[in-house]
PDB file of N, CA and C in Angstrom:
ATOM      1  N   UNK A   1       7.503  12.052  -2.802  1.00  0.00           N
ATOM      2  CA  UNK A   1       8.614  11.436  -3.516  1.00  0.00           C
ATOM      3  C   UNK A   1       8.266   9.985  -3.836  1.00  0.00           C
ATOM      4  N   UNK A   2       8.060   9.249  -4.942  1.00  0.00           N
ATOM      5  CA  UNK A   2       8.000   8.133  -5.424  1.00  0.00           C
ATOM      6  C   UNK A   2       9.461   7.910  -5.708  1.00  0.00           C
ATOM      7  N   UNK A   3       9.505   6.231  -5.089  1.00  0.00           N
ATOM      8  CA  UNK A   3      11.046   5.658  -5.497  1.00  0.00           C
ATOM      9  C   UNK A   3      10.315   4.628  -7.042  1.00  0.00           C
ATOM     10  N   UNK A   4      11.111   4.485  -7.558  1.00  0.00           N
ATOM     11  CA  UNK A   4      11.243   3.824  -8.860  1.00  0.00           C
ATOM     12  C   UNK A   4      11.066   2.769  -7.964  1.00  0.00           C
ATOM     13  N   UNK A   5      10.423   1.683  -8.555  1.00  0.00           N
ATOM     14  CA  UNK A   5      10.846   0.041  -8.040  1.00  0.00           C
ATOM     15  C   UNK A   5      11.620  -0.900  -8.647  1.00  0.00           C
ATOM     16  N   UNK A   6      12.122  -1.224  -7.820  1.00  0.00           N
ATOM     17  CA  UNK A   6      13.318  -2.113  -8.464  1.00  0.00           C
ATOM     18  C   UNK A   6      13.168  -3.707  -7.726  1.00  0.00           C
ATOM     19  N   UNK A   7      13.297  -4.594  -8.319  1.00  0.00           N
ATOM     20  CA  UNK A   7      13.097  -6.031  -8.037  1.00  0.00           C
ATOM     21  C   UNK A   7      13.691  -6.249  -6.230  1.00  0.00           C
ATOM     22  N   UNK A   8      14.849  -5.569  -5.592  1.00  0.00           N
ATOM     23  CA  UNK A   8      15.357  -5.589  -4.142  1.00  0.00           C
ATOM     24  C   UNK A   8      14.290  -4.811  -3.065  1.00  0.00           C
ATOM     25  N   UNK A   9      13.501  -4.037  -3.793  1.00  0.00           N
ATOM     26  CA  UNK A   9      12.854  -2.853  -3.119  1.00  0.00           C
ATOM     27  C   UNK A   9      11.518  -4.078  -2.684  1.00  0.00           C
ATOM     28  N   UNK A  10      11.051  -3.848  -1.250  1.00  0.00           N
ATOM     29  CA  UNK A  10       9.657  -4.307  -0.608  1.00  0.00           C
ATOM     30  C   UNK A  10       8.841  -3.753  -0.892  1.00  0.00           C
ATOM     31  N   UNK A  11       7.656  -3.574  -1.429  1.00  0.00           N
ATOM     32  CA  UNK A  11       6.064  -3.025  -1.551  1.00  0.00           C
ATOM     33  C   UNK A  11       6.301  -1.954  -0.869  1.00  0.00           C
ATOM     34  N   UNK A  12       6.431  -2.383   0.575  1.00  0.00           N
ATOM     35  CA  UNK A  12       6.451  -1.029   1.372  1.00  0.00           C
ATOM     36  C   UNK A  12       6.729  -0.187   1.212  1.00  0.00           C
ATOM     37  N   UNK A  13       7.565  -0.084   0.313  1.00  0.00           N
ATOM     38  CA  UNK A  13       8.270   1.549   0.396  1.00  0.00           C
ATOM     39  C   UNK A  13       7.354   2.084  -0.859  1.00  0.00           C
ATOM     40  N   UNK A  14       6.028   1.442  -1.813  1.00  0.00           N
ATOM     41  CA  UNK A  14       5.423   2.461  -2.122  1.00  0.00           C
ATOM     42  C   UNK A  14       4.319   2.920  -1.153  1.00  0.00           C
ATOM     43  N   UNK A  15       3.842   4.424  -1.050  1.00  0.00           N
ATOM     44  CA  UNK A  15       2.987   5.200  -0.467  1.00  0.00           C
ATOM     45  C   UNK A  15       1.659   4.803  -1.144  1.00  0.00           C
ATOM     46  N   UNK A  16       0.647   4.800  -0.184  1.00  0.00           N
ATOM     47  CA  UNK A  16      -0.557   4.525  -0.881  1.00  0.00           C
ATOM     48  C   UNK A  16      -1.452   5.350  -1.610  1.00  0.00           C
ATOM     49  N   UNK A  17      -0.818   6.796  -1.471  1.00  0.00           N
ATOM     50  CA  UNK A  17      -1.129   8.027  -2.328  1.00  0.00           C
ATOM     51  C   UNK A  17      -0.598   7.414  -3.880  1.00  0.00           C
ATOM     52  N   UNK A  18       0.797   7.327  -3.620  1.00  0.00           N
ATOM     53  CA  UNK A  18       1.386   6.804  -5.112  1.00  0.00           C
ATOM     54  C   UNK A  18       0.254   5.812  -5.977  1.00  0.00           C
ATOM     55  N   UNK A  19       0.258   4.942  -4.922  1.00  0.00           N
ATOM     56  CA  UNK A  19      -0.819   4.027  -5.485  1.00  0.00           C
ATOM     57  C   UNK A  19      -1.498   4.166  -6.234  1.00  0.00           C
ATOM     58  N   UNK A  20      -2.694   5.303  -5.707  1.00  0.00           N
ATOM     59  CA  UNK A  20      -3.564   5.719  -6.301  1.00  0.00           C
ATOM     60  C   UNK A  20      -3.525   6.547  -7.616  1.00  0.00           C
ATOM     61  N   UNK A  21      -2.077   7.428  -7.003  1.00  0.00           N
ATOM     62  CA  UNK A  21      -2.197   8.603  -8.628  1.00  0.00           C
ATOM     63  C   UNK A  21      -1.419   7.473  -9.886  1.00  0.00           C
ATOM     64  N   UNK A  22      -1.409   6.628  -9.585  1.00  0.00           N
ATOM     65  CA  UNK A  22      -1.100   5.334 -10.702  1.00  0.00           C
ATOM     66  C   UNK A  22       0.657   5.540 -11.218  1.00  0.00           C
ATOM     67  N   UNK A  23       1.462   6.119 -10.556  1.00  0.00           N
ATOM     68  CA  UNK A  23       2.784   6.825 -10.231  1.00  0.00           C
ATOM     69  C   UNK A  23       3.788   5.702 -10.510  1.00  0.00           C
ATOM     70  N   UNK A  24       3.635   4.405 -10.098  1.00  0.00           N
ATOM     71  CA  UNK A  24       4.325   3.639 -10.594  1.00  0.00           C
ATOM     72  C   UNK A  24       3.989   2.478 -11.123  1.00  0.00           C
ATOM     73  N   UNK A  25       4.102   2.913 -12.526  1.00  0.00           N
ATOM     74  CA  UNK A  25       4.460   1.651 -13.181  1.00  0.00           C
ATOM     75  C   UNK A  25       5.473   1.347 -14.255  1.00  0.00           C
ATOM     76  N   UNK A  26       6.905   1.262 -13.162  1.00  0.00           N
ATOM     77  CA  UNK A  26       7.955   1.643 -13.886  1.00  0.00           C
ATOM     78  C   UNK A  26       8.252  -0.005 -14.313  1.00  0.00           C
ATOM     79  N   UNK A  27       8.048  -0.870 -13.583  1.00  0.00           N
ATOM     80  CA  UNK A  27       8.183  -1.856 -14.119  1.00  0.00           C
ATOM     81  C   UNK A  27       7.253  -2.775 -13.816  1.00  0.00           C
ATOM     82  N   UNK A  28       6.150  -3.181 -15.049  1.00  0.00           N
ATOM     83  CA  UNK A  28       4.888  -3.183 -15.118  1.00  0.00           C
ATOM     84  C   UNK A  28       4.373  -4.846 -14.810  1.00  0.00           C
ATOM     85  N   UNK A  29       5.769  -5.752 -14.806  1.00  0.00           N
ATOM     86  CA  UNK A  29       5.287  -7.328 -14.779  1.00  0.00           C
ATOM     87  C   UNK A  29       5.804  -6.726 -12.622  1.00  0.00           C
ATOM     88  N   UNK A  30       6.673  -6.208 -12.290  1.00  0.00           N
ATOM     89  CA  UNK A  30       7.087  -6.420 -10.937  1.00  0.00           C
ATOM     90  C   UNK A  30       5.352  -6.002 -10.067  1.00  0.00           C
ATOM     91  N   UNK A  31       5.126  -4.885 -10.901  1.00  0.00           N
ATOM     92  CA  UNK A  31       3.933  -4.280 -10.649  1.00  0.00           C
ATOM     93  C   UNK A  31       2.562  -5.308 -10.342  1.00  0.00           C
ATOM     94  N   UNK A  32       2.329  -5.609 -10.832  1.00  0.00           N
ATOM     95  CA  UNK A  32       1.576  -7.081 -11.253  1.00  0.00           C
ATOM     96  C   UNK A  32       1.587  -7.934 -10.214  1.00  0.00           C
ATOM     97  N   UNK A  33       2.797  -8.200 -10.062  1.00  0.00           N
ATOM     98  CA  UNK A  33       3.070  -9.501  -8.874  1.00  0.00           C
ATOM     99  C   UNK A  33       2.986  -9.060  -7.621  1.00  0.00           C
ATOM    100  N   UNK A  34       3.066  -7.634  -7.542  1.00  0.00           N
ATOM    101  CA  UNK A  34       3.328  -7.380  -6.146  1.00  0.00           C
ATOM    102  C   UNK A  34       1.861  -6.521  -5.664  1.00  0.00           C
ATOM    103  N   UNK A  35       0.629  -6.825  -6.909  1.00  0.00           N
ATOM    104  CA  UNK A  35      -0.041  -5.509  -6.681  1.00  0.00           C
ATOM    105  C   UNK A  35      -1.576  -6.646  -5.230  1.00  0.00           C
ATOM    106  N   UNK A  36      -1.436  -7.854  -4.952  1.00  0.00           N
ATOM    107  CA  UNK A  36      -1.905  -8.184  -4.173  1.00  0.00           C
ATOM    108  C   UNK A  36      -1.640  -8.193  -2.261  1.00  0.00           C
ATOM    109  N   UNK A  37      -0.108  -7.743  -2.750  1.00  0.00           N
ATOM    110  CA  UNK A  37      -0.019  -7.401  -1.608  1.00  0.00           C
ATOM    111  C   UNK A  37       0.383  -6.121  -1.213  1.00  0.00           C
ATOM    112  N   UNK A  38       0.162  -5.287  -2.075  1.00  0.00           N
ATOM    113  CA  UNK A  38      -0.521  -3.782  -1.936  1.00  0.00           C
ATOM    114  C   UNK A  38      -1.685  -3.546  -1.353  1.00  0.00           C
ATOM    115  N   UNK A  39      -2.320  -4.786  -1.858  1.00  0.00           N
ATOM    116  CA  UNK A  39      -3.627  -4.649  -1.630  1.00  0.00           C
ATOM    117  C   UNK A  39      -3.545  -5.355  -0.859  1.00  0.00           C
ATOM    118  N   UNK A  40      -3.434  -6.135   0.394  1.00  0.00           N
ATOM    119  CA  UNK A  40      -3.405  -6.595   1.753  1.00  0.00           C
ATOM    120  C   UNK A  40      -2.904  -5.708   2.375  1.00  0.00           C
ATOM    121  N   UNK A  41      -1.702  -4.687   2.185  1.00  0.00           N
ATOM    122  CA  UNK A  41      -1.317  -3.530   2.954  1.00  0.00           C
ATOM    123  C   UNK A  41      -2.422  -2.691   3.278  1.00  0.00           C
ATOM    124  N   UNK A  42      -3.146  -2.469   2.271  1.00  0.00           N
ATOM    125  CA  UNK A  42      -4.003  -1.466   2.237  1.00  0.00           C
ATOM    126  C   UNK A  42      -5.083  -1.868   3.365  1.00  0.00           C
ATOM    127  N   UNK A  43      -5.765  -3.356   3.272  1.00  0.00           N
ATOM    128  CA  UNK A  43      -6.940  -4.216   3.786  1.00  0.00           C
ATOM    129  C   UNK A  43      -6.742  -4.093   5.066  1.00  0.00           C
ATOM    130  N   UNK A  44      -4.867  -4.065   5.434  1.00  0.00           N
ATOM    131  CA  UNK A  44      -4.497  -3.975   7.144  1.00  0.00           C
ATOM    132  C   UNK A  44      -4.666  -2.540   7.644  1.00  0.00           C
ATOM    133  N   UNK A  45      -4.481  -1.464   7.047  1.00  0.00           N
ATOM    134  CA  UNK A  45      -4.828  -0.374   7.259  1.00  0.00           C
ATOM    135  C   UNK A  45      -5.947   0.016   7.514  1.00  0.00           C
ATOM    136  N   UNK A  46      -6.753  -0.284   6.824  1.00  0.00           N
ATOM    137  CA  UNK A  46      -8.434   0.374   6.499  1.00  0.00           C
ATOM    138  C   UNK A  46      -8.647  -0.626   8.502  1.00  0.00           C
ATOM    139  N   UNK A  47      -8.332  -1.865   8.479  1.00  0.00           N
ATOM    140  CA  UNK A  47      -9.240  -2.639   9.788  1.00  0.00           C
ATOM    141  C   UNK A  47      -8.262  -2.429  10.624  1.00  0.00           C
ATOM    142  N   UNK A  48      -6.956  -1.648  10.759  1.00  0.00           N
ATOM    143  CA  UNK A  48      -6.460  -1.113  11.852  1.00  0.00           C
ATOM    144  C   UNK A  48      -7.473   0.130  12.178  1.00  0.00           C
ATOM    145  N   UNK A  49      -7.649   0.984  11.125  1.00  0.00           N
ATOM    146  CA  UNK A  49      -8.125   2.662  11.236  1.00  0.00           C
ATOM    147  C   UNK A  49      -9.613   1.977  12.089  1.00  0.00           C
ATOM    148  N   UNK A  50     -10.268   1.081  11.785  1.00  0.00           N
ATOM    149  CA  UNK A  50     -11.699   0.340  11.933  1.00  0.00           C
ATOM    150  C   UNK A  50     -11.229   0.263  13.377  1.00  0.00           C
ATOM    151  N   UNK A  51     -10.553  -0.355  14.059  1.00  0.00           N
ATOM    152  CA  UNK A  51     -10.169  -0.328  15.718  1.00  0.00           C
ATOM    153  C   UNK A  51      -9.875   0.499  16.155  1.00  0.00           C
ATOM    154  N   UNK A  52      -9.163   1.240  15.972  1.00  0.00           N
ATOM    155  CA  UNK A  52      -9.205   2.340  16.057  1.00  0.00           C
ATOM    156  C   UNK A  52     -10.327   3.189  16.687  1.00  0.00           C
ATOM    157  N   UNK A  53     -11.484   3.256  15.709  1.00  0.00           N
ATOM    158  CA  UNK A  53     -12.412   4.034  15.709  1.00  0.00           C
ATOM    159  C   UNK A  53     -13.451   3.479  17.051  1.00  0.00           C
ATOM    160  N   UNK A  54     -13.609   1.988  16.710  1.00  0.00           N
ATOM    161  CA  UNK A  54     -14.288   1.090  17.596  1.00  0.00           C
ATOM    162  C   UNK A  54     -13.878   1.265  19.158  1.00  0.00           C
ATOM    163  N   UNK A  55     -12.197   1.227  19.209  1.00  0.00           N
ATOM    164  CA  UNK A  55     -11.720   1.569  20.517  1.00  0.00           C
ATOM    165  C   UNK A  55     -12.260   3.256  21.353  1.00  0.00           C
ATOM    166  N   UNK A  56     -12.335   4.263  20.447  1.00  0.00           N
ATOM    167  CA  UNK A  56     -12.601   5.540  20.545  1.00  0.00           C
ATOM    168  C   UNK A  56     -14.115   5.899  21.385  1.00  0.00           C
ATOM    169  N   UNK A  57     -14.691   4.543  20.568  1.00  0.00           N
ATOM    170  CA  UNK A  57     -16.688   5.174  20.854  1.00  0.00           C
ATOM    171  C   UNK A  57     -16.393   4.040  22.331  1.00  0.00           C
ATOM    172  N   UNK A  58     -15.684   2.826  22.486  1.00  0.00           N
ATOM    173  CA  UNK A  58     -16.010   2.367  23.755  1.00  0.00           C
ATOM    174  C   UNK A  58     -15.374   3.328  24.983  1.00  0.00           C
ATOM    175  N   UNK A  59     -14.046   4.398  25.005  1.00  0.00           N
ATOM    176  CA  UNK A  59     -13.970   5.145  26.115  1.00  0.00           C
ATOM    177  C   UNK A  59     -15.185   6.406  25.986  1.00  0.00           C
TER     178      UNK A  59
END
């Protein structure tokens, strides 16, 4: 389910699947402004999953 974005709505609530299948760009300047910190969402994910993994091989 993709929510439409609306100027009240946080980044967060798009999915990073959405992201990718290019799903929203319902409003294309909000899109824009907010697409760097999509992309820091994403940057915290990838080096959480990275500890993650790191924590795994040290037990």
């Amino acid at each position: 389910m993709v929510l439409p974005l609306k100027k009240k709505h946080s980044v967060s609530w798009v999915s990073p699947e959405a992201f990718e299948r290019e799903e929203i760009v319902t409003n294309i300047e909000y899109y824009k402004r907010n697409i760097t910190k999509i992309h820091c969402m994403r940057m915290y994910q990838e080096k959480r999953k990275l500890i993650e993994k790191l924590k795994q091989k040290d037990n």
